[in-house]
Structure formats: structure tokens, C-alpha cells
PDB file of N, CA and C in Angstrom:
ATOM      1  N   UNK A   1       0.842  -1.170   0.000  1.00  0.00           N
ATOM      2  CA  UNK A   1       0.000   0.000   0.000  1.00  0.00           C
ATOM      3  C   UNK A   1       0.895   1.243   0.000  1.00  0.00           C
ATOM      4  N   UNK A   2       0.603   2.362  -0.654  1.00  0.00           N
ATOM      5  CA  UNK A   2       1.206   3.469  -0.718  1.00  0.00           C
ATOM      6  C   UNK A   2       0.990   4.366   0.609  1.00  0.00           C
ATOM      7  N   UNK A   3       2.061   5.048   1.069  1.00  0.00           N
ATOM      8  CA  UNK A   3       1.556   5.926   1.921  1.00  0.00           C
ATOM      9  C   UNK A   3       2.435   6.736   2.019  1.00  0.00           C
ATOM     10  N   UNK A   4       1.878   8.093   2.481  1.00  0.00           N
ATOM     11  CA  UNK A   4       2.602   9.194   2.366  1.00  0.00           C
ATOM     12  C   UNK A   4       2.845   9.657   4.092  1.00  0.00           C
ATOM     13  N   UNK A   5       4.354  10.422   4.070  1.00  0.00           N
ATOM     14  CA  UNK A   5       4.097  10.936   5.596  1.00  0.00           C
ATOM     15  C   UNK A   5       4.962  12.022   5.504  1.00  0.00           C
ATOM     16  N   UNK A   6       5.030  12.628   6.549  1.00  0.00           N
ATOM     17  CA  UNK A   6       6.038  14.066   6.582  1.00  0.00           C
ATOM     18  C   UNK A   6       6.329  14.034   7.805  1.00  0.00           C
ATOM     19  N   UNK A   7       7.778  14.100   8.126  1.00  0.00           N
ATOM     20  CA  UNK A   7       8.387  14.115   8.964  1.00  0.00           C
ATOM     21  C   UNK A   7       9.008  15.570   9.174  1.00  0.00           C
ATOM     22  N   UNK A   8       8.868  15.796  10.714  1.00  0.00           N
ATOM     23  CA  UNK A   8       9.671  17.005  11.549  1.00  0.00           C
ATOM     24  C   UNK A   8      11.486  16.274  11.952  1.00  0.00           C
ATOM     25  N   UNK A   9      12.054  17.123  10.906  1.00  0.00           N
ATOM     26  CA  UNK A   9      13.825  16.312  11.184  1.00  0.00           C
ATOM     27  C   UNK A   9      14.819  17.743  11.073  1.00  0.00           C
ATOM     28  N   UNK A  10      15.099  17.811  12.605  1.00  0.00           N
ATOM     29  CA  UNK A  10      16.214  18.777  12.776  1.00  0.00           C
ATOM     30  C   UNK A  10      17.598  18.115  12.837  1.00  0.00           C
ATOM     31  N   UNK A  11      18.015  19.159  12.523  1.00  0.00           N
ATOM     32  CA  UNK A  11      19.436  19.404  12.342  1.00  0.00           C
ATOM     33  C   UNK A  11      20.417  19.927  10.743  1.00  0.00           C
ATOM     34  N   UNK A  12      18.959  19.764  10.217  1.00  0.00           N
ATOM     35  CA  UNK A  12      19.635  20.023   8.235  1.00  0.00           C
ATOM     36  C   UNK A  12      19.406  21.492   8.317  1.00  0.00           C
ATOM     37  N   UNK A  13      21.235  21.769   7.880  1.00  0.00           N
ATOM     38  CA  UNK A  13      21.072  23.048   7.985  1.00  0.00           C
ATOM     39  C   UNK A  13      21.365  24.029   6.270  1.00  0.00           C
ATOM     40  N   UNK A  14      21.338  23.093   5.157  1.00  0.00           N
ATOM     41  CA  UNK A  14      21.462  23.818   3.973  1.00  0.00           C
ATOM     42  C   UNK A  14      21.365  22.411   3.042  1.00  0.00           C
ATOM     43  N   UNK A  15      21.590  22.742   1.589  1.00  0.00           N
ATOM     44  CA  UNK A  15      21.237  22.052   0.292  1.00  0.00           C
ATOM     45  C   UNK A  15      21.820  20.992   0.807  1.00  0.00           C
ATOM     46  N   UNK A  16      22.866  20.588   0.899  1.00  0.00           N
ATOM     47  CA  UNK A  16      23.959  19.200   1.017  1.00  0.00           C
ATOM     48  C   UNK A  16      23.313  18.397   2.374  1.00  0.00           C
ATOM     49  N   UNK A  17      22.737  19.363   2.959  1.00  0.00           N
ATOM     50  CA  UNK A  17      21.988  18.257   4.006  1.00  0.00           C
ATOM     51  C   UNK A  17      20.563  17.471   3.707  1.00  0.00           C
ATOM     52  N   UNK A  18      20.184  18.443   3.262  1.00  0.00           N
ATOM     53  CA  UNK A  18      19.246  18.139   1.846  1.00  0.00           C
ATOM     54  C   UNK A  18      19.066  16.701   1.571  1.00  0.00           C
ATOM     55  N   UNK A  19      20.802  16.725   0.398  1.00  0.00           N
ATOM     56  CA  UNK A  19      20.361  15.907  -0.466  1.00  0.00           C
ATOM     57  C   UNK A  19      21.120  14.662   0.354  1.00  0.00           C
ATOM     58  N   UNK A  20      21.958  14.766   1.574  1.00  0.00           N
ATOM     59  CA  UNK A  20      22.321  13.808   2.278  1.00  0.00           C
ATOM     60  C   UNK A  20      20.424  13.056   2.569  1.00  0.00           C
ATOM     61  N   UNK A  21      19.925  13.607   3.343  1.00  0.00           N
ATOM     62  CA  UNK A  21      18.624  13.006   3.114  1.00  0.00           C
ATOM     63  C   UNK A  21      18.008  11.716   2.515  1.00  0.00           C
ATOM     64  N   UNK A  22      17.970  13.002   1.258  1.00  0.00           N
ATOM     65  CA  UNK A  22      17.374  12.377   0.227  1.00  0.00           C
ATOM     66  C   UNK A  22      18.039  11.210  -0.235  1.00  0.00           C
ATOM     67  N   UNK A  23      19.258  11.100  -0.513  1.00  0.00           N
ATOM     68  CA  UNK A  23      20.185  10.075  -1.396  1.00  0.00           C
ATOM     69  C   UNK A  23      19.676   9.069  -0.259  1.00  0.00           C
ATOM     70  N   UNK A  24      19.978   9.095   0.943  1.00  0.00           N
ATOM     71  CA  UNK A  24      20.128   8.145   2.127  1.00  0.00           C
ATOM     72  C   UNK A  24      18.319   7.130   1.721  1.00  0.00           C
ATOM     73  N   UNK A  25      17.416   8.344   1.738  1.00  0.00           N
ATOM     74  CA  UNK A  25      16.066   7.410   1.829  1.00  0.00           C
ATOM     75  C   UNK A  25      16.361   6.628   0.437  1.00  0.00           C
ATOM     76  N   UNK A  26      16.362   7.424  -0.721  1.00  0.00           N
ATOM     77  CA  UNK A  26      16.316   6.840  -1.822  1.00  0.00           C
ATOM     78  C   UNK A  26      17.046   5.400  -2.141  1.00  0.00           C
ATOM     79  N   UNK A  27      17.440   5.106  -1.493  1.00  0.00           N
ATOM     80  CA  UNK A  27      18.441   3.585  -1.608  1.00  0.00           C
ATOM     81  C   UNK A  27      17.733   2.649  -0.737  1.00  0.00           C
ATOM     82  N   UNK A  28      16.415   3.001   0.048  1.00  0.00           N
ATOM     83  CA  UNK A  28      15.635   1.972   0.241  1.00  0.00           C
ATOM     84  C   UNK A  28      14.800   1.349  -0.252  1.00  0.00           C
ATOM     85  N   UNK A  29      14.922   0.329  -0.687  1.00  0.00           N
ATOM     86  CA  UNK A  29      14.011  -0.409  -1.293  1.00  0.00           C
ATOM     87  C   UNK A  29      12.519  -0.242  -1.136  1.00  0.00           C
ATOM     88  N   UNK A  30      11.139   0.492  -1.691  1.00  0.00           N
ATOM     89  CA  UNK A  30      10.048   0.733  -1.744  1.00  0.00           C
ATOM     90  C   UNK A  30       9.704   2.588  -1.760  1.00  0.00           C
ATOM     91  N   UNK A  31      10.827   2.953  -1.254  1.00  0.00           N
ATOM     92  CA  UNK A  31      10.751   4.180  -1.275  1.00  0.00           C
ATOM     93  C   UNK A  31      10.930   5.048  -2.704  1.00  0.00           C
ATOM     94  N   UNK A  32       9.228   5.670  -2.819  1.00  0.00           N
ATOM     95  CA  UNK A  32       8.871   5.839  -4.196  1.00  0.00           C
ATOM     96  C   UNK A  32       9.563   7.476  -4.303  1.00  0.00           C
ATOM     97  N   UNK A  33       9.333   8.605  -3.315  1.00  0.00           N
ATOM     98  CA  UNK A  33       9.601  10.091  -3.743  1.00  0.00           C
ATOM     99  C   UNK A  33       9.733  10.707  -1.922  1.00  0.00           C
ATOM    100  N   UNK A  34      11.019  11.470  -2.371  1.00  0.00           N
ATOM    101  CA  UNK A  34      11.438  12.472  -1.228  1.00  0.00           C
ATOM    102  C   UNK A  34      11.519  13.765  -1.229  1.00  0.00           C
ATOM    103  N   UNK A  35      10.771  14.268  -0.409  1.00  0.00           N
ATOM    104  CA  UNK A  35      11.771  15.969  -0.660  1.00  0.00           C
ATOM    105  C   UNK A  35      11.592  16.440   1.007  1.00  0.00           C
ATOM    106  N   UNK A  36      12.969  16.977   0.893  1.00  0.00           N
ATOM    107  CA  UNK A  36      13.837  17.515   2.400  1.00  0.00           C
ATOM    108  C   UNK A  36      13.378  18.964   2.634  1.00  0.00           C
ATOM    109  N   UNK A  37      13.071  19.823   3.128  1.00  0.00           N
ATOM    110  CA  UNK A  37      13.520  21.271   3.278  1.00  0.00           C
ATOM    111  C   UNK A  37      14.131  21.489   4.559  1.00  0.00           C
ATOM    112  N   UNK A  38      15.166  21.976   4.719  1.00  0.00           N
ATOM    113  CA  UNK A  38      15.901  22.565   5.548  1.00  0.00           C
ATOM    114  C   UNK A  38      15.417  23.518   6.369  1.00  0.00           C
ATOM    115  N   UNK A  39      14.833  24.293   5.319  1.00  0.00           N
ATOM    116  CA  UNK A  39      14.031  25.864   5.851  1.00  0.00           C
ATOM    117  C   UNK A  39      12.658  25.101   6.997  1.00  0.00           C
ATOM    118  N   UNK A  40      11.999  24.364   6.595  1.00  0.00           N
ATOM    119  CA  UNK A  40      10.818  23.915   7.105  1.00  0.00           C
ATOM    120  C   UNK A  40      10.901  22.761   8.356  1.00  0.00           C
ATOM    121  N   UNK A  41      12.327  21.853   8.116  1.00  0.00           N
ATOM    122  CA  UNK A  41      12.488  21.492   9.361  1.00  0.00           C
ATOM    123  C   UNK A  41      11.967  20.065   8.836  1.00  0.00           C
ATOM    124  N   UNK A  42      11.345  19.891   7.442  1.00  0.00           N
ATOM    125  CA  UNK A  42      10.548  18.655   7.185  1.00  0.00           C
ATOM    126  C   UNK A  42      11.158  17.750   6.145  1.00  0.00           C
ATOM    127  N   UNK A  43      10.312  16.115   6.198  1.00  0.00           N
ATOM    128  CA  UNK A  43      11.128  15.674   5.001  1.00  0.00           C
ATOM    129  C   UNK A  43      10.027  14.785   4.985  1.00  0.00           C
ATOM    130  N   UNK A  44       9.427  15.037   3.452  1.00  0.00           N
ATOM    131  CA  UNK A  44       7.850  14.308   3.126  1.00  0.00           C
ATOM    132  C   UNK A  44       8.267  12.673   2.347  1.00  0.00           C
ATOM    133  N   UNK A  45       7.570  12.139   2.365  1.00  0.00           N
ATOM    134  CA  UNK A  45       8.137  10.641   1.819  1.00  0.00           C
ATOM    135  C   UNK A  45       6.930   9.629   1.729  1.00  0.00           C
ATOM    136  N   UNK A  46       7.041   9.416   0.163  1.00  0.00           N
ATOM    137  CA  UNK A  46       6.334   8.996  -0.248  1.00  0.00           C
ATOM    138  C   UNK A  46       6.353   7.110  -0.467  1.00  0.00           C
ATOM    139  N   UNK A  47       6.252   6.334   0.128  1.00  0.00           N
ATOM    140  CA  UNK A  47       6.944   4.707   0.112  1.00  0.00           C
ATOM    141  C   UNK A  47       5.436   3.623   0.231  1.00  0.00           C
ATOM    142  N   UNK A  48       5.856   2.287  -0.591  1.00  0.00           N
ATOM    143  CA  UNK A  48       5.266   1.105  -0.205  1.00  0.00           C
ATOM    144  C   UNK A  48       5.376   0.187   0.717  1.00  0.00           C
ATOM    145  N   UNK A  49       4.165   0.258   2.099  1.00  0.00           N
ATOM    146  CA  UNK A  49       4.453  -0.319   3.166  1.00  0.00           C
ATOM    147  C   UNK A  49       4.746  -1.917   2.956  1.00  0.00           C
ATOM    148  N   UNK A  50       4.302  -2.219   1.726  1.00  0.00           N
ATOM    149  CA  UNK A  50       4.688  -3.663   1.426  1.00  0.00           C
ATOM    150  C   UNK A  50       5.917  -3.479   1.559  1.00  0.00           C
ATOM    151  N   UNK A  51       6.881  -2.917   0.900  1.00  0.00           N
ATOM    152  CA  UNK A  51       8.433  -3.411   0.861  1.00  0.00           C
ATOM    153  C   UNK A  51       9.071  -2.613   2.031  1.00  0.00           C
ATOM    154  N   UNK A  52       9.018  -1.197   2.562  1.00  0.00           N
ATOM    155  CA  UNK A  52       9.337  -0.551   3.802  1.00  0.00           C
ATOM    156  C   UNK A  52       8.795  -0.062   4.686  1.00  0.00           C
ATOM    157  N   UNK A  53       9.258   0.353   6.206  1.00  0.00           N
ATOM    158  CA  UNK A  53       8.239   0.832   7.152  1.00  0.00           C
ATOM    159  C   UNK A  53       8.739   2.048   7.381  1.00  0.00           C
ATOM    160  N   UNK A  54       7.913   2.822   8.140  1.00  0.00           N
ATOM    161  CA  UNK A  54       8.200   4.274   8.887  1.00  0.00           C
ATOM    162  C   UNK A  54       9.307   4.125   9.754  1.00  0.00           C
ATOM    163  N   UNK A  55       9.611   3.071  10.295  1.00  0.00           N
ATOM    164  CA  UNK A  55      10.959   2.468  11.131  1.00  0.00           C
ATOM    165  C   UNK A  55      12.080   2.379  10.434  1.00  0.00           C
ATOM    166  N   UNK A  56      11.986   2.121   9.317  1.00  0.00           N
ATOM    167  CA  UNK A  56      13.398   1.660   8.812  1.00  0.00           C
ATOM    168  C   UNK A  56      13.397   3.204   8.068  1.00  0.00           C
ATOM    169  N   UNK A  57      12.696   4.189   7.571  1.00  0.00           N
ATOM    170  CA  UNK A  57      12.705   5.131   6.977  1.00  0.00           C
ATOM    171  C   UNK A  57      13.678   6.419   8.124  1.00  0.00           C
ATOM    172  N   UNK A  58      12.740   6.425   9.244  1.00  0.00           N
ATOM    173  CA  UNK A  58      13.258   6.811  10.546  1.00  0.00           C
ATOM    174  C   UNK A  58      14.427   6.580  10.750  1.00  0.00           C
ATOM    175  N   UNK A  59      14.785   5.341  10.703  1.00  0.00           N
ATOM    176  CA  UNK A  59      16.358   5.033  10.765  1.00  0.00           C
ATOM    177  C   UNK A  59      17.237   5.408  10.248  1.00  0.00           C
ATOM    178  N   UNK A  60      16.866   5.549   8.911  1.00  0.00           N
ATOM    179  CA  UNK A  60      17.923   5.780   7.547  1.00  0.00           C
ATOM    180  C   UNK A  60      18.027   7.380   8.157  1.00  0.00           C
ATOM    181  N   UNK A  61      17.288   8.016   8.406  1.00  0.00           N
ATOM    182  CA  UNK A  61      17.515   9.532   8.647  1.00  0.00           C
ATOM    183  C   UNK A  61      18.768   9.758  10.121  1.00  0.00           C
ATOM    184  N   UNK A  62      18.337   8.956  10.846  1.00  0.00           N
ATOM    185  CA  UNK A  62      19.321   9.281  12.105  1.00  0.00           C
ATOM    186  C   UNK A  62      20.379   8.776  11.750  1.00  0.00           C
ATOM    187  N   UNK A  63      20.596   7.612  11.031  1.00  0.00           N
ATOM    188  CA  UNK A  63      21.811   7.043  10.356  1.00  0.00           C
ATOM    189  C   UNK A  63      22.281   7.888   9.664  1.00  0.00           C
ATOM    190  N   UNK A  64      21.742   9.152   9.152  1.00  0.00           N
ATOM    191  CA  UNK A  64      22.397   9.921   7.980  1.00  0.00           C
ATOM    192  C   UNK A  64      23.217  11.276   9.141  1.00  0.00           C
ATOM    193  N   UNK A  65      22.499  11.282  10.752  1.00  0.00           N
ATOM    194  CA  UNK A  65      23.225  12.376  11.198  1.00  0.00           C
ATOM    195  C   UNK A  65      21.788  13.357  11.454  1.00  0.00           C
ATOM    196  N   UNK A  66      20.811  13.003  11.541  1.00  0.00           N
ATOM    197  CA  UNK A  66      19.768  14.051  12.051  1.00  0.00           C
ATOM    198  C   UNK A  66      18.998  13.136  13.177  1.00  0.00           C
ATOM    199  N   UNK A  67      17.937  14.391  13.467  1.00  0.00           N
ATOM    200  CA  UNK A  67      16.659  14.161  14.612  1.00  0.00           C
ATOM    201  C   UNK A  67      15.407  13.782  14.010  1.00  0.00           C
ATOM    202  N   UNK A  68      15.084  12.981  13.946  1.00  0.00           N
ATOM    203  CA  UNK A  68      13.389  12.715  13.646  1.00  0.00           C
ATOM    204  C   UNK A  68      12.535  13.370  14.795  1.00  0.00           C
ATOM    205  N   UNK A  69      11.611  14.426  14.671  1.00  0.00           N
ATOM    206  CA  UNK A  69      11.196  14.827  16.453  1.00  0.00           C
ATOM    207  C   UNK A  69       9.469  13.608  16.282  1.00  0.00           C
TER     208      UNK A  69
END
């Protein structure tokens, strides 16, 4: 099933944190579309709960060096 969510993730403080992000989700398997903003504090993500969860998505972000709040 598709599902969409948006996450509150501090600590990205310009483009390169950005796309640290992004590259990081994008290499999970089910994860269909990302976008980070820095300015907003958010990072929306679009994935199939068949192949990934909000857990392992969550992860990949603190693994990359940020806060999921």
C-alpha cells in the first residue's frame, strides 16, 4: 500500500543536508519520492508499506546524522 508521511527532522542546515537526506532514503528499497527542506524542518516521503516501514525510513535519517522529532 502506498503511503505518504512528513516528517519534523532537525538538524539540516542547507542544500547538502538536503540531499544527504534524500540520497540516504532513496536507496531503500520501496521508497517511491522524497523531498527535504531545511528551511521547514521537514522531510515528506512517499513509500510502499509492502516493501518498507516508517521504522526503517526513521532510521535511515538518524543514520544519515539528524533528529526525527
Amino acid at each position: 500500500m502506498i503511503e505518504t508521511v512528513s516528517l519534523t527532522v532537525t538538524g539540516m542546515k542547507c542544500g547538502g543536508c538536503e540531499s544527504n537526506v534524500t540520497d540516504k532514503l532513496k536507496t531503500i528499497d520501496g521508497v517511491l519520492f522524497v523531498k527535504a527542506s531545511s528551511k521547514d524542518n521537514e522531510v515528506n516521503v512517499e513509500f510502499d508499506s509492502d516493501k518498507t516501514s516508517l521504522d526503517t525510513i526513521e532510521s535511515a535519517i538518524i543514520d544519515a546524522g539528524f533528529t526525527v522529532e
